[in-house]
N, C-alpha and C. Protein backbone atom coordinates (compact mmCIF):
# COMPACT_ATOMS: atom_id res chain seq x y z
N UNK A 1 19.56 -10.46 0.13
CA UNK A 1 18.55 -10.83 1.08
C UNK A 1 17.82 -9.56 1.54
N UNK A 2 16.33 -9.65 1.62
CA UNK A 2 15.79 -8.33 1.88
C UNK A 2 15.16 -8.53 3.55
N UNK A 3 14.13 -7.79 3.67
CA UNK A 3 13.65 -7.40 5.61
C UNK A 3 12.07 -7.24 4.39
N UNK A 4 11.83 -7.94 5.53
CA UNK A 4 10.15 -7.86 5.85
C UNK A 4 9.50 -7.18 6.57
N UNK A 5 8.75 -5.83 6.27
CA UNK A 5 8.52 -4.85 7.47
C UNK A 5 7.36 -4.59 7.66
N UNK A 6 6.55 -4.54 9.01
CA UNK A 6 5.26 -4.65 8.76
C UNK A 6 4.79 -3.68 10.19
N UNK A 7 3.66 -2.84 9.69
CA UNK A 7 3.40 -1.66 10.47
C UNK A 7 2.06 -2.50 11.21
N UNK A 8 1.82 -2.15 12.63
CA UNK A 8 0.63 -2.14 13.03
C UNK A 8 -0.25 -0.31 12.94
N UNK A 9 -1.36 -1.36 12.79
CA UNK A 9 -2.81 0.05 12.07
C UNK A 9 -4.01 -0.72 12.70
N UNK A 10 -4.22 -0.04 13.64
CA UNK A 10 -5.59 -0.55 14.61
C UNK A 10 -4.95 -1.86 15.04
N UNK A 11 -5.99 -2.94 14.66
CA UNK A 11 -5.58 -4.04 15.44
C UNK A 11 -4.82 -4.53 14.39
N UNK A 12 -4.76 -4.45 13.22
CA UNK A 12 -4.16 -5.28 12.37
C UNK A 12 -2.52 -4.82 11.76
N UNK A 13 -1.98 -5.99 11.69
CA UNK A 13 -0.34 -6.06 11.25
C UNK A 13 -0.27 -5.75 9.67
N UNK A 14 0.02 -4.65 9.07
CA UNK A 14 0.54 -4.64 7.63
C UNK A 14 1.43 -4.61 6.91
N UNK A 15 1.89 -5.62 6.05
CA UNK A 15 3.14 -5.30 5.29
C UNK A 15 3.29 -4.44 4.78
N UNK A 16 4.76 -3.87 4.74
CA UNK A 16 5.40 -2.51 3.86
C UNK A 16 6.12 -3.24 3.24
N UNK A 17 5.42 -3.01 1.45
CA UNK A 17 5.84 -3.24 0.53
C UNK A 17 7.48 -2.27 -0.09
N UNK A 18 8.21 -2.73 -0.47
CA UNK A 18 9.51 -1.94 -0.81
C UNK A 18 9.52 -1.26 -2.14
N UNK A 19 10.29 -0.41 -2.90
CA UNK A 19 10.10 0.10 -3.71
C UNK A 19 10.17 -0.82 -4.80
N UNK A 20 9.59 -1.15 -5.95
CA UNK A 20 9.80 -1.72 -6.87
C UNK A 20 8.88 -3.36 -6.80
N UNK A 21 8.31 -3.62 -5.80
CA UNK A 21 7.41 -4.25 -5.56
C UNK A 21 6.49 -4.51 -6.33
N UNK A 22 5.88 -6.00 -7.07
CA UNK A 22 4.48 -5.84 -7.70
C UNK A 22 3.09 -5.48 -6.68
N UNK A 23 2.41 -4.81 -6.88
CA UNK A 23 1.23 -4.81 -5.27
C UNK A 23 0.02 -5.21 -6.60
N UNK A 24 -1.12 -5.46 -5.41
CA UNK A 24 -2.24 -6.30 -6.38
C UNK A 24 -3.09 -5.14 -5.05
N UNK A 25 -4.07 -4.50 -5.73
CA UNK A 25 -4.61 -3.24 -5.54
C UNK A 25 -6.43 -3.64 -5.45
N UNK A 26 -7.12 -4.01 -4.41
CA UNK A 26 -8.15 -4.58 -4.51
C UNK A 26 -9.44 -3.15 -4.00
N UNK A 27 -9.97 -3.00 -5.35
CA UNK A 27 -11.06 -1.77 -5.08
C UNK A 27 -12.26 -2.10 -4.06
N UNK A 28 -12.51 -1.16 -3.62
CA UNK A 28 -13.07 -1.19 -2.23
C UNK A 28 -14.69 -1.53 -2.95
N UNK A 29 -14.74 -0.94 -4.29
CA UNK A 29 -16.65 -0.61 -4.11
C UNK A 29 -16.83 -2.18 -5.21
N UNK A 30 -15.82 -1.97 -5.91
CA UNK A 30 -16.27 -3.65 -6.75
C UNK A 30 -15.03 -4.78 -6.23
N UNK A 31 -15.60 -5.87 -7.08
CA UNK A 31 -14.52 -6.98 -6.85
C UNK A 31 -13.29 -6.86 -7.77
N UNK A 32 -13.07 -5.89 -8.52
CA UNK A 32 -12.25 -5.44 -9.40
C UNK A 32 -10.95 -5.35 -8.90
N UNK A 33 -9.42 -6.03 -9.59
CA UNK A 33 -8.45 -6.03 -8.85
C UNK A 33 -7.48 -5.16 -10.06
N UNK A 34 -6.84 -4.40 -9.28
CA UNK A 34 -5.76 -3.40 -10.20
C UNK A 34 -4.04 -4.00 -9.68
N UNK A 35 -3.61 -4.01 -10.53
CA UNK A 35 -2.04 -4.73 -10.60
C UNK A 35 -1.06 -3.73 -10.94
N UNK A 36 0.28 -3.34 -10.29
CA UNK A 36 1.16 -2.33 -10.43
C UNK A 36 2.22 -1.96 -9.73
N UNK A 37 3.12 -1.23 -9.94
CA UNK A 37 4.65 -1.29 -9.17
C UNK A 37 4.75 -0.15 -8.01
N UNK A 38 5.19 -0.58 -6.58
CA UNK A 38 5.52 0.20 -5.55
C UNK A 38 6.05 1.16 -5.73
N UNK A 39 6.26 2.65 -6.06
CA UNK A 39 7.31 3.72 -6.03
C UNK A 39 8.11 4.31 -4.69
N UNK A 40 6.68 4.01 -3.59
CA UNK A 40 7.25 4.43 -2.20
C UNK A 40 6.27 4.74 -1.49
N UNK A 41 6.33 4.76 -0.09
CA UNK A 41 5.50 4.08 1.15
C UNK A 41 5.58 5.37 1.89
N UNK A 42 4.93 5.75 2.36
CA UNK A 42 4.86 7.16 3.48
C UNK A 42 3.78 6.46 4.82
N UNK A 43 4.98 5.64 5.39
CA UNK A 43 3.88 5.41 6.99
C UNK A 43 3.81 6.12 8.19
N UNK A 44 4.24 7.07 7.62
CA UNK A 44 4.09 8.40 8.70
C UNK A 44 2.72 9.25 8.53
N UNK A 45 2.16 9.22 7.31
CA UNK A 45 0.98 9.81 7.22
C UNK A 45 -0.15 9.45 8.12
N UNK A 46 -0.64 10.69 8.32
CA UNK A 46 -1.81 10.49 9.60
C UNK A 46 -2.98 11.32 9.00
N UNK A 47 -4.12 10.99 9.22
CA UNK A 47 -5.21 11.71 9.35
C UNK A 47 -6.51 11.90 10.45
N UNK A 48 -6.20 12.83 10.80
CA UNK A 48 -7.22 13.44 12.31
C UNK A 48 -6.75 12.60 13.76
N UNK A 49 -5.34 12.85 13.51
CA UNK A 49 -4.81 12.28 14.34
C UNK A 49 -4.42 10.45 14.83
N UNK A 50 -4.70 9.78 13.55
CA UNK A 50 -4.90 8.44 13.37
C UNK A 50 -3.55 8.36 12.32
N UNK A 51 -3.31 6.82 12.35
CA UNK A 51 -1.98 6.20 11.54
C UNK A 51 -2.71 6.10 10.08
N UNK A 52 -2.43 6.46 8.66
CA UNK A 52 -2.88 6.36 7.85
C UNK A 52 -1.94 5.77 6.61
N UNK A 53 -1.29 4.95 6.96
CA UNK A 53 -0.01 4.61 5.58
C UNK A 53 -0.85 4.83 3.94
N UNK A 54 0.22 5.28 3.19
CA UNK A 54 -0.32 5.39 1.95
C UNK A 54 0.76 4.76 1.05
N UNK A 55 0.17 4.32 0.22
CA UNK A 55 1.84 3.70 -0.87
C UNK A 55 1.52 4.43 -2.55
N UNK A 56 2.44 4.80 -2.87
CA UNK A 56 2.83 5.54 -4.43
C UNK A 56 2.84 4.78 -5.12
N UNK A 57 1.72 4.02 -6.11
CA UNK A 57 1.54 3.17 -6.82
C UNK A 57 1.54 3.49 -8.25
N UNK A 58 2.69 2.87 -9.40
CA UNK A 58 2.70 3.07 -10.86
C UNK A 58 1.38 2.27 -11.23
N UNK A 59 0.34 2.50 -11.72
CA UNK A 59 -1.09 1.87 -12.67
C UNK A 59 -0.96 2.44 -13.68
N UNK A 60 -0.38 1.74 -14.85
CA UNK A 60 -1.28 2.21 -16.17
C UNK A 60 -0.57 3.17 -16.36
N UNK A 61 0.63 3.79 -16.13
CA UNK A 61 1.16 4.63 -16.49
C UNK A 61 0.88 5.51 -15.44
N UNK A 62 -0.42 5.52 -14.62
CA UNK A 62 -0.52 6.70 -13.62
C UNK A 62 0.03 6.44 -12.50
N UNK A 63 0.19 7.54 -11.58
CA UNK A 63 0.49 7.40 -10.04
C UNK A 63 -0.57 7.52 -9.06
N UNK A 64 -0.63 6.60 -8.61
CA UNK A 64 -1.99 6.47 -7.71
C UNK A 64 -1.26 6.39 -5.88
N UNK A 65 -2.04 7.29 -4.90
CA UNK A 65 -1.79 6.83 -3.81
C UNK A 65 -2.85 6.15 -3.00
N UNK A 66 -2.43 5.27 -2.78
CA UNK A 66 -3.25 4.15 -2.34
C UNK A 66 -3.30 3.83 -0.73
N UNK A 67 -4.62 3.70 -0.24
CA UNK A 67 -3.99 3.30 1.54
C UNK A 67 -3.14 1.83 1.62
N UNK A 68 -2.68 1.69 2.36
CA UNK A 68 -1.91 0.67 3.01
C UNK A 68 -2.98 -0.87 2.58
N UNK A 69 -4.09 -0.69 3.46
CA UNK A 69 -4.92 -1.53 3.78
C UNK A 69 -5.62 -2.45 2.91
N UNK A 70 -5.58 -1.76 1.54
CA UNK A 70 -5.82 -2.63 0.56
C UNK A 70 -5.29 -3.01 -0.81
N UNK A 71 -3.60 -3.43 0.03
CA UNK A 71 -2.70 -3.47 -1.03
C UNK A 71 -2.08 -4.83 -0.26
N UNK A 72 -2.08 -5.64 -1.69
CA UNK A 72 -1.48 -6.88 -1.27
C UNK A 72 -0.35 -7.38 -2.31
N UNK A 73 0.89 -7.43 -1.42
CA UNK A 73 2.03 -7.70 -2.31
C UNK A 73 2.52 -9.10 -2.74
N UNK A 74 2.68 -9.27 -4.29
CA UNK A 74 2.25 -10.34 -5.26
C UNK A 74 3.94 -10.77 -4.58
């Protein structure tokens, strides 16, 4: 049995995906959706003094870090 964990970021509630997770990766500038496995979550990251979660995403063989915000777990 696993835990469901979910960070608040501004007003909104986000899930933290766990390691090994499928996430569905939705690009900001097209409607283009990228599909790929969780490696690991850093919700401690901040930028300019703001909450900035990022997640370590396997794509395609690459490692991509991705914000929080536009990752939705399949």
């Amino acid at each position: 049995m696993s835990e469901t964990l979910y960070i608040e970021v501004g007003k909104k509630y986000l899930r933290i995906p766990a390691k090994g997770d499928f996430l569905k990766i939705r690009s900001q500038e097209s409607q283009q959706a990228f599909y790929g496995v969780c490696m690991s979550v850093n919700t401690a990251h901040r930028v300019k003094n703001k909450r900035f979660p990022i997640v370590e995403v396997l794509v395609g063989g690459m490692i991509l870090f991705v914000p929080l915000g536009i990752i939705e777990v399949q």
